[in-house]
C-alpha atoms as a PDB file:
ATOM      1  CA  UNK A   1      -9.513 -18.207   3.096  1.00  0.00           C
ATOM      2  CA  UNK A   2      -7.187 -18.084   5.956  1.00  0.00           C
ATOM      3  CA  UNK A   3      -4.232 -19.319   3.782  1.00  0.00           C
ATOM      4  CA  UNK A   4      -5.096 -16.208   1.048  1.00  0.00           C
ATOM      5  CA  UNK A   5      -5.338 -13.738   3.250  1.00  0.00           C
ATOM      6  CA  UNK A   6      -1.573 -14.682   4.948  1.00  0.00           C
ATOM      7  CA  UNK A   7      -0.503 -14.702   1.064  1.00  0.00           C
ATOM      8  CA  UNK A   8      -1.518 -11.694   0.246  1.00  0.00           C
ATOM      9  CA  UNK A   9      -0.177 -10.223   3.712  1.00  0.00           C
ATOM     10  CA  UNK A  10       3.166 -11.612   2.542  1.00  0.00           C
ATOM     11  CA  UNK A  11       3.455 -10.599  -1.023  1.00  0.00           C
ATOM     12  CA  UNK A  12       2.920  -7.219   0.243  1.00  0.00           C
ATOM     13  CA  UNK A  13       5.352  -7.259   2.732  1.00  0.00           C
ATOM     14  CA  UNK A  14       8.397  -9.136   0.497  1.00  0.00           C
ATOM     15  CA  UNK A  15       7.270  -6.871  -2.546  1.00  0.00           C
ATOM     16  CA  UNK A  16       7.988  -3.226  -0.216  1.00  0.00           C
ATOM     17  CA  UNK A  17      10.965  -5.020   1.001  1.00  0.00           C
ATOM     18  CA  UNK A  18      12.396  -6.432  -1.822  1.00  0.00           C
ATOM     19  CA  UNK A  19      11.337  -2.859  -3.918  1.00  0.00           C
ATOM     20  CA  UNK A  20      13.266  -0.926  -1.604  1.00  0.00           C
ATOM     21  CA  UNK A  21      16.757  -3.229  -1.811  1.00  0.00           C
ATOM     22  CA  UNK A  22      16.973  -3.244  -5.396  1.00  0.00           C
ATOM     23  CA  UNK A  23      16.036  -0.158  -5.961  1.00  0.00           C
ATOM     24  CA  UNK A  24      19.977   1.038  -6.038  1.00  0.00           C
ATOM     25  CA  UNK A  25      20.841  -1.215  -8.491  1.00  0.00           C
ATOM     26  CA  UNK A  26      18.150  -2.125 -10.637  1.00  0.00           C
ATOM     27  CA  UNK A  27      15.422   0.626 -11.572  1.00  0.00           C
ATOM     28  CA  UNK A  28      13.772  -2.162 -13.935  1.00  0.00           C
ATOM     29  CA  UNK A  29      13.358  -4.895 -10.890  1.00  0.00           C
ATOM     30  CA  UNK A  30      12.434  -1.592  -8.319  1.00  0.00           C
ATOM     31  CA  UNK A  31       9.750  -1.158 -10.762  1.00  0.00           C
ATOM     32  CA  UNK A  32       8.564  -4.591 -11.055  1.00  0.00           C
ATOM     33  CA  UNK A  33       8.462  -5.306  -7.678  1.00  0.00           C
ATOM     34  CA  UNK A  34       7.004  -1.415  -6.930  1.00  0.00           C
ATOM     35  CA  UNK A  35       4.084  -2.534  -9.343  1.00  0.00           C
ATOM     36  CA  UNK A  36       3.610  -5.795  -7.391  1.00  0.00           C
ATOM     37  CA  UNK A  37       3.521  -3.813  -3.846  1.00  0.00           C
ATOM     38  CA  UNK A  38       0.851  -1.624  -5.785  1.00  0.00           C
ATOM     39  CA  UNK A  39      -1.175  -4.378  -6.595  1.00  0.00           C
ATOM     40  CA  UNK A  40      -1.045  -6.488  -3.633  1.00  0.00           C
ATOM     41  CA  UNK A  41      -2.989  -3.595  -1.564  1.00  0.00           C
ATOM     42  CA  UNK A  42      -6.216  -4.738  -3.418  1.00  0.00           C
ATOM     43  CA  UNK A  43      -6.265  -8.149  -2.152  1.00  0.00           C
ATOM     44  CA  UNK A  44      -5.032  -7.427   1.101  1.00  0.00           C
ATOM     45  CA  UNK A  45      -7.960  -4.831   1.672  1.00  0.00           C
ATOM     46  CA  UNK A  46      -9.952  -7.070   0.514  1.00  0.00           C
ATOM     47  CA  UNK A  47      -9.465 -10.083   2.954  1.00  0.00           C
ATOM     48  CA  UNK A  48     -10.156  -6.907   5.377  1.00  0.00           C
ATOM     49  CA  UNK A  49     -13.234  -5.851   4.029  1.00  0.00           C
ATOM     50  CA  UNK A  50     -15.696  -7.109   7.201  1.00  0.00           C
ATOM     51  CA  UNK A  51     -13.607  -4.437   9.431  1.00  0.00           C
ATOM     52  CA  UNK A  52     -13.278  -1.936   6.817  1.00  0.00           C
ATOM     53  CA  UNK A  53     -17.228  -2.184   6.499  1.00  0.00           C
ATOM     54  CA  UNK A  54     -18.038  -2.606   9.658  1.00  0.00           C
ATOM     55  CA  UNK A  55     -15.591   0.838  10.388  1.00  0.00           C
ATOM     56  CA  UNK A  56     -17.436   2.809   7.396  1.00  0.00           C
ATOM     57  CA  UNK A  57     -20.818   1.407   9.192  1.00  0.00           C
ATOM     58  CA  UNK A  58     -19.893   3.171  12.423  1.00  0.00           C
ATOM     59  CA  UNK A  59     -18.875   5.943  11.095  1.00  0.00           C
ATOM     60  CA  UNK A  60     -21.842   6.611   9.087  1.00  0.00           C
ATOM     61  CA  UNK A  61     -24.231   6.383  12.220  1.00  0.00           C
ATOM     62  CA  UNK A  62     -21.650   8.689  14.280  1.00  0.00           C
ATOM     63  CA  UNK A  63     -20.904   5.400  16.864  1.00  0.00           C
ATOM     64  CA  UNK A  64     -17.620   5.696  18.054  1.00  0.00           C
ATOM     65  CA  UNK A  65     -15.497   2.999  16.789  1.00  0.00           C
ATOM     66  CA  UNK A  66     -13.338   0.770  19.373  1.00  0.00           C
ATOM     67  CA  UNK A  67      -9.731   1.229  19.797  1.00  0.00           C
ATOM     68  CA  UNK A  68      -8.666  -1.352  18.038  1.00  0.00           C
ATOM     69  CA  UNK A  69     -11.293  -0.590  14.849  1.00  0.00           C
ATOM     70  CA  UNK A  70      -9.485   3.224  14.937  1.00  0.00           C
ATOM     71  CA  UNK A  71      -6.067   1.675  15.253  1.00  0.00           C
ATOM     72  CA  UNK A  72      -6.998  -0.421  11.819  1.00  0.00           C
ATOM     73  CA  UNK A  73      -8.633   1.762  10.025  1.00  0.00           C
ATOM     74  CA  UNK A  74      -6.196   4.254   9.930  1.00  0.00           C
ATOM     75  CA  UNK A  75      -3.417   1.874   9.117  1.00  0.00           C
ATOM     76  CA  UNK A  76      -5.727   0.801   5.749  1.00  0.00           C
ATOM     77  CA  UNK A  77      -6.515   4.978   4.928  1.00  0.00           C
ATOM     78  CA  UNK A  78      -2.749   5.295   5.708  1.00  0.00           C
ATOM     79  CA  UNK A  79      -1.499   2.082   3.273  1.00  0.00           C
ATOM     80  CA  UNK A  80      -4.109   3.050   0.304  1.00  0.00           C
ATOM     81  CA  UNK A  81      -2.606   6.529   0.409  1.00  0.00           C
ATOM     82  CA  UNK A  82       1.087   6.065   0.498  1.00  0.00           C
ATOM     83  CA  UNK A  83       0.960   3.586  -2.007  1.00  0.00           C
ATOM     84  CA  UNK A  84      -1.135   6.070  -4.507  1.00  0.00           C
ATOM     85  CA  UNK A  85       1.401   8.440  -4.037  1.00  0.00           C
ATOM     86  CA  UNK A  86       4.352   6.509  -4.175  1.00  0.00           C
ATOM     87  CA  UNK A  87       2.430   4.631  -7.507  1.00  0.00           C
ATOM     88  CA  UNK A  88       1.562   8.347  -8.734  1.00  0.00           C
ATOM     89  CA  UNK A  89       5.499   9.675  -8.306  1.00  0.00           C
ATOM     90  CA  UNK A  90       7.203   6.747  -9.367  1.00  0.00           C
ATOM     91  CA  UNK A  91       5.274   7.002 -12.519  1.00  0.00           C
ATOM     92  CA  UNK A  92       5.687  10.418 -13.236  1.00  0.00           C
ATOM     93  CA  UNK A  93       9.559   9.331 -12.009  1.00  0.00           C
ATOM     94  CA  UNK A  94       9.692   7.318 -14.905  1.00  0.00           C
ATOM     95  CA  UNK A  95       8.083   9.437 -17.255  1.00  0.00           C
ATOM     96  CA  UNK A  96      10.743  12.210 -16.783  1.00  0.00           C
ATOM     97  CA  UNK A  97      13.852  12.486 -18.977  1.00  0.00           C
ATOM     98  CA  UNK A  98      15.866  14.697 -16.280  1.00  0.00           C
ATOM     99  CA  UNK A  99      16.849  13.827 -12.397  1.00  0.00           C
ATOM    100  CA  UNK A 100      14.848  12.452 -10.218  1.00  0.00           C
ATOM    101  CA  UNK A 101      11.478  13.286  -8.194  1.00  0.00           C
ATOM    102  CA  UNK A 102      12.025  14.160  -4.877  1.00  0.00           C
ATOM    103  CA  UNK A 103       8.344  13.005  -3.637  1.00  0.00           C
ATOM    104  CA  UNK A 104       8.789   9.716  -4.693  1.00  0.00           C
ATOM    105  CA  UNK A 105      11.967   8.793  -2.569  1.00  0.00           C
ATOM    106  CA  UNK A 106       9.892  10.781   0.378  1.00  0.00           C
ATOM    107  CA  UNK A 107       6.664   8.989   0.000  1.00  0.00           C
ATOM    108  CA  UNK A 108       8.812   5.914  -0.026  1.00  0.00           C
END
């Protein structure tokens, strides 16, 4: 379990990394490895889903939630919504004919 959960913690760091070099020269391989980012999340919330519940649990019985449970919490809310946005602009990116999106370089 341990072993998974530093796998998916380091596909999802080498994916951003490696999107973000290529991404000059290659738009196919920044989209590949944009797509593999994207789909890395999932798994790596998921080997966090005993904090993410336990946050949600809190929350729900207005406890306040320690530090540390605030400090991850909003890194996961943070994560899940840049990478819908930078999923969502890239896509519509892609999509268009004409220049670029601004949003999806910012949400980058």
């Amino acid at each position: 379990m341990y072993r998974r959960r530093w796998l998916a913690d380091v596909a999802l760091a080498t994916s951003g990394v490696v999107c973000l070099l290529v991404e000059p020269s290659s738009i196919t391989l920044h989209s590949i490895f944009g797509l593999v980012f994207a789909a890395a999340v999932g798994p790596h919330l998921w080997y966090r889903r005993v904090w993410i519940r336990g946050a949600v649990r809190r929350l729900r019985h207005r406890r306040p939630l320690p530090t540390v449970m605030r400090w991850n919490l909003s890194q996961a809310l943070l994560l899940l919504a840049l990478v819908a946005a930078v999923t969502w602009s890239g896509i519509a990116d892609w999509l268009q004919a004409g220049p670029r999106l601004v949003p999806h370089g910012l949400s980058a």
